[in-house]
Protein backbone atom coordinates (compact mmCIF):
# COMPACT_ATOMS: atom_id res chain seq x y z
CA UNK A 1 83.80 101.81 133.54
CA UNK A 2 84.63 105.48 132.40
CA UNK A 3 81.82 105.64 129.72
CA UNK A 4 82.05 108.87 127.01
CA UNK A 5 78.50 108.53 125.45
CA UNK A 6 78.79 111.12 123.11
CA UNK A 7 81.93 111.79 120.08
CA UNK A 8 81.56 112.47 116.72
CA UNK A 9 84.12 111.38 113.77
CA UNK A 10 84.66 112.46 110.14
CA UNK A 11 81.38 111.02 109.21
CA UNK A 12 79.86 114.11 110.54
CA UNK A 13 79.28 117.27 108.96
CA UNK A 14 81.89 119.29 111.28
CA UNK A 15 84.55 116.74 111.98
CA UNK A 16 87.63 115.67 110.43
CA UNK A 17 88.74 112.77 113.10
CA UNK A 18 88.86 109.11 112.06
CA UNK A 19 87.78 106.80 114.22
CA UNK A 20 90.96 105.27 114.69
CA UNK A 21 91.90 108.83 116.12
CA UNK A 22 88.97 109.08 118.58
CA UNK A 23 89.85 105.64 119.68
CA UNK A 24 93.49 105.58 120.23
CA UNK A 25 93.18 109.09 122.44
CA UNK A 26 90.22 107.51 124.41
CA UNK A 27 91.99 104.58 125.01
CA UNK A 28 94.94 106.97 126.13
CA UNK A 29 92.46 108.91 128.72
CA UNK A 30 91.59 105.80 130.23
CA UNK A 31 87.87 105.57 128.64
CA UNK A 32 86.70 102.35 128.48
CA UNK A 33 83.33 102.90 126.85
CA UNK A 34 82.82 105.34 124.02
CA UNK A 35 79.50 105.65 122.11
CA UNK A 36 79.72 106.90 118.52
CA UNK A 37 77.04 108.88 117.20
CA UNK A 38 77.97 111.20 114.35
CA UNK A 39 75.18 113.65 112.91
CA UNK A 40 72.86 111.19 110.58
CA UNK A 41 75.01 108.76 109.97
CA UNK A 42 76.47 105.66 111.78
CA UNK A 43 79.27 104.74 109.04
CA UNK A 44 81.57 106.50 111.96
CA UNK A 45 80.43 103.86 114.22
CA UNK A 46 80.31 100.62 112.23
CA UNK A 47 83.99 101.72 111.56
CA UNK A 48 84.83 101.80 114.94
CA UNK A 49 83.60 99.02 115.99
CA UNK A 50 85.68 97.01 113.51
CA UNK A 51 89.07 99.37 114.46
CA UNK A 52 88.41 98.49 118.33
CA UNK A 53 88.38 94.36 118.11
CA UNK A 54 90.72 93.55 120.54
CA UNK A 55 91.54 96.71 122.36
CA UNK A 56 90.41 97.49 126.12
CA UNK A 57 87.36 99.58 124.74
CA UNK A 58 83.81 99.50 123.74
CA UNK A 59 82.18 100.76 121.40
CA UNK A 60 78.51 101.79 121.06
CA UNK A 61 76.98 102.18 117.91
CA UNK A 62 74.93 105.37 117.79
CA UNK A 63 73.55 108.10 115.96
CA UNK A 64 73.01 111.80 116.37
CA UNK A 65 69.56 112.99 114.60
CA UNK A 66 67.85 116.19 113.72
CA UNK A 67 64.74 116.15 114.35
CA UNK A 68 62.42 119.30 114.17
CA UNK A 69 62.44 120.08 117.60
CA UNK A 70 66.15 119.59 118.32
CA UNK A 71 68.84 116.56 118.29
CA UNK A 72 68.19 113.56 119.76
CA UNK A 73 71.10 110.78 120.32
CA UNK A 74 70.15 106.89 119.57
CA UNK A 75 72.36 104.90 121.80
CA UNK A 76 72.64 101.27 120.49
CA UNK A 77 71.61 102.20 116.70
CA UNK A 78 73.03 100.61 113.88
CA UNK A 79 71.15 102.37 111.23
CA UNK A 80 70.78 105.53 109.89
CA UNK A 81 67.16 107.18 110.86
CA UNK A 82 66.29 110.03 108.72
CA UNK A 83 66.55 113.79 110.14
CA UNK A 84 63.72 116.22 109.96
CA UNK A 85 60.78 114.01 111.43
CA UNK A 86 58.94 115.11 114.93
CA UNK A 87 60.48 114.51 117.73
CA UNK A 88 58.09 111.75 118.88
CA UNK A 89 58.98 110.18 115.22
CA UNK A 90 62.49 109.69 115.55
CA UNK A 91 62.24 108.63 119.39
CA UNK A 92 59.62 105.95 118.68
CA UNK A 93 62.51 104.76 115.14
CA UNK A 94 65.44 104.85 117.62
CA UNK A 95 63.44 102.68 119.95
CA UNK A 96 62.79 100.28 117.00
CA UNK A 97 65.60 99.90 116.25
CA UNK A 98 66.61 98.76 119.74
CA UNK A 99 67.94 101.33 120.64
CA UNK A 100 67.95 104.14 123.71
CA UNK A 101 66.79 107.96 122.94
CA UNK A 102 68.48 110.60 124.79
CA UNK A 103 68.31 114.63 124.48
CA UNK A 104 71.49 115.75 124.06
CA UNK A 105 72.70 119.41 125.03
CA UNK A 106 69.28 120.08 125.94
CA UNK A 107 69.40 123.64 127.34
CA UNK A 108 72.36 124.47 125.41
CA UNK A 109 72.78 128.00 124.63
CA UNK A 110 73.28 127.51 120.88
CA UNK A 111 71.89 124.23 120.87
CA UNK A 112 68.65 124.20 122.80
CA UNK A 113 66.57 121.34 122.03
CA UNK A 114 63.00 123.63 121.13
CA UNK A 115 60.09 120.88 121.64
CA UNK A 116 58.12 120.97 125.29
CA UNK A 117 60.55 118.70 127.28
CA UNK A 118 57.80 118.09 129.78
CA UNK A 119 55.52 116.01 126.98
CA UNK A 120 58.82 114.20 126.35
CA UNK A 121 59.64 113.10 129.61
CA UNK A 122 57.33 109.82 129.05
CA UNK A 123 59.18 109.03 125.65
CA UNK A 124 62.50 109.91 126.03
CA UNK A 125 64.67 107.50 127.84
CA UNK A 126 66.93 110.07 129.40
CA UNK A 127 68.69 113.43 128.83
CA UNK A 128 72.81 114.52 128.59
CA UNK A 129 74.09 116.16 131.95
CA UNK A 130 76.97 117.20 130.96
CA UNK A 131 78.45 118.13 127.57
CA UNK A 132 81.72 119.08 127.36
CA UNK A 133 81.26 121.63 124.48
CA UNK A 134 78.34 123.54 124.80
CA UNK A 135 78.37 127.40 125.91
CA UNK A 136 76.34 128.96 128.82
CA UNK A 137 74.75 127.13 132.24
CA UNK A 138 73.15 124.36 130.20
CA UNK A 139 74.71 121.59 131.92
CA UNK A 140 73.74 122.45 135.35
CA UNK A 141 69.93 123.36 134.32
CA UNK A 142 70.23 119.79 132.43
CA UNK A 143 71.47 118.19 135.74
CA UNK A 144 68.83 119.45 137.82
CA UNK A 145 66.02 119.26 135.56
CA UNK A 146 66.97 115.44 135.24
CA UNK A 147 67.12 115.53 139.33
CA UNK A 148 63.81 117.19 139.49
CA UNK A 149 62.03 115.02 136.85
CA UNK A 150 63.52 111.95 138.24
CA UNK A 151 65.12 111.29 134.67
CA UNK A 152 67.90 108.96 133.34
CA UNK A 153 71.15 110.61 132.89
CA UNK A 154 74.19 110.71 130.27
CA UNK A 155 77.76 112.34 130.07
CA UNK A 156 79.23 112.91 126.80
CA UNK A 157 82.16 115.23 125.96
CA UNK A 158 80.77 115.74 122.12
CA UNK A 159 84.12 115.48 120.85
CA UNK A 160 84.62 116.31 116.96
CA UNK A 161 88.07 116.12 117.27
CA UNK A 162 90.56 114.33 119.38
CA UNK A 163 91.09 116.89 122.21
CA UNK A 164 88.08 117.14 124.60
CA UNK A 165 87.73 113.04 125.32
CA UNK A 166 88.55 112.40 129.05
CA UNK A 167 87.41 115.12 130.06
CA UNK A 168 83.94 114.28 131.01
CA UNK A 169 82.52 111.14 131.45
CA UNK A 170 80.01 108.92 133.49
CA UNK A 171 81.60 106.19 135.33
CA UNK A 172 79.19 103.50 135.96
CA UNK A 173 80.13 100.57 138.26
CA UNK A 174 81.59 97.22 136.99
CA UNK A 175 83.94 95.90 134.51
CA UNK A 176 84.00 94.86 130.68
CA UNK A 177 80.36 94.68 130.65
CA UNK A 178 78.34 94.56 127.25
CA UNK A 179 76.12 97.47 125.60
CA UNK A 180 73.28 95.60 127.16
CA UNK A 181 74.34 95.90 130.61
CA UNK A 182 75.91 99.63 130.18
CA UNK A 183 72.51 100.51 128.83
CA UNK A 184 70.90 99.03 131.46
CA UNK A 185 72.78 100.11 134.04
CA UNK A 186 72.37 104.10 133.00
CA UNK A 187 68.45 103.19 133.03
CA UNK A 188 69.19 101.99 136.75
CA UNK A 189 70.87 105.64 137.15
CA UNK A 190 74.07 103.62 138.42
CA UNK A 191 76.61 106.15 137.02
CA UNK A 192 78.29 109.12 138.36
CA UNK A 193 79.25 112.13 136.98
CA UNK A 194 82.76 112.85 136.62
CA UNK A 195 84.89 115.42 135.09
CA UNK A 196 83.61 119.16 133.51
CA UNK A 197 83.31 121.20 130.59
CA UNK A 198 86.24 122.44 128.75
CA UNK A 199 86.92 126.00 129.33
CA UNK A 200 85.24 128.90 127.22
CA UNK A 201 88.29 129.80 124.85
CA UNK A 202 88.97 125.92 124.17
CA UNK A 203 85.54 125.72 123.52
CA UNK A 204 84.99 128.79 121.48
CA UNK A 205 88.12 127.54 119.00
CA UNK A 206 86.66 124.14 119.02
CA UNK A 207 83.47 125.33 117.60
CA UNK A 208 85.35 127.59 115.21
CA UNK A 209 87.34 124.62 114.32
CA UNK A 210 84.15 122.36 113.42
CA UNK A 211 82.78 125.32 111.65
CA UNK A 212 85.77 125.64 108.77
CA UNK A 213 85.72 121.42 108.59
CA UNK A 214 82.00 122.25 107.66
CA UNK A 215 82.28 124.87 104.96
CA UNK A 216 85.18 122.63 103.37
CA UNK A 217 83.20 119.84 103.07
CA UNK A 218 80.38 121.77 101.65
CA UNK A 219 82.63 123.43 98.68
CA UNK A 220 84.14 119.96 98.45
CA UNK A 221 80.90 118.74 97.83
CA UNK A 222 79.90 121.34 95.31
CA UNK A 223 83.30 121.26 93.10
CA UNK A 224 82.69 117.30 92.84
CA UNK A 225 78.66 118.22 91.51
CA UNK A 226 80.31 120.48 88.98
């Protein structure tokens, strides 16, 4: 299965896609697994999961939260977990919740998670290898810091919008299987990474891109206060 364990959709601060959107072009780039986890909220993902029902995907509820070291992705979450807590915080909630904590981006060059990875590396359940999105040599320092530490592994292409899904992705072995036995199955380190990042200038309008959607939404915001 060609899992995408990372996208974002409207319900995010910086995105404009519906889920329908981030769907149909997964389902077009041959993805068979796509975990939503928009920035504090998981509206995006309940959503999806009712839009997919009887199309060759599956969908993993998630969430994307900011906690005061850095983001941290809960895989399997349902419910919205509050941003601004320690990073030990909103591990231990995602974890109550049932679901899986993973570092995202973690050595991003914009988007460096700040807290002392090596304390983490008893709570987290695993870190992102590859991003599709992020700027500078983040994703190999991820990949062999996960190699080193002998950690569990993601690939997520952090779509906001439609265009960077298929391009990254970890395929694990086996098909149609549940969230259970994906989940399970990245904890075994059964997947492999496939694909790459998208190239500097796509990346660079991208971001551009996600920051406009975000001022928008914050004048939208304050002309509906007024």
């Amino acid at each position: 299965m060609k899992c995408d364990l990372h996208c974002h959709t409207c319900y995010s601060f910086d995105s404009n896609a519906s889920p329908k959107e981030i769907i149909d072009k997964a389902i077009k780039e041959g993805i068979d697994c796509l975990a939503i986890a928009d920035h504090g909220e998981v509206k995006g993902a309940l959503e999806a999961i009712e839009y997919s029902k009887g199309k060759p995907i599956l969908i993993i509820p998630g969430i994307e939260v900011k906690s005061k070291e850095g983001d941290i992705l809960g895989l399997n979450v349902k419910e919205k977990i509050p941003d601004g807590l320690s990073a030990k915080e909103t591990i231990k909630r995602i974890k109550e919740k049932g679901g899986m904590a993973i570092l995202p981006h973690p050595f991003g060059f914009f988007c460096k998670f700040k807290g002392n990875l090596k304390e983490l590396i008893k709570e987290i359940d695993g870190i992102e290898v590859l991003n599709c999105s992020i700027f500078g040599k983040g994703n190999k320092v991820a990949q062999d810091f996960a190699k080193k530490n002998n950690l569990c592994f993601t690939v997520g292409s952090d779509s906001h919008f439609p265009n960077f899904i298929g391009k990254c992705y970890l395929e694990i072995p086996g098909e149609k299987l549940s969230i259970e036995e994906v989940l399970e199955k990245i904890k075994n380190k059964e997947g492999k990474i496939v694909g790459k990042e998208a190239g500097f200038f796509e990346k660079l309008i991208d971001h551009l891109r996600r920051g406009f959607i975000k001022i928008k939404k914050y004048v939208g915001r304050k002309k509906r206060k007024i």
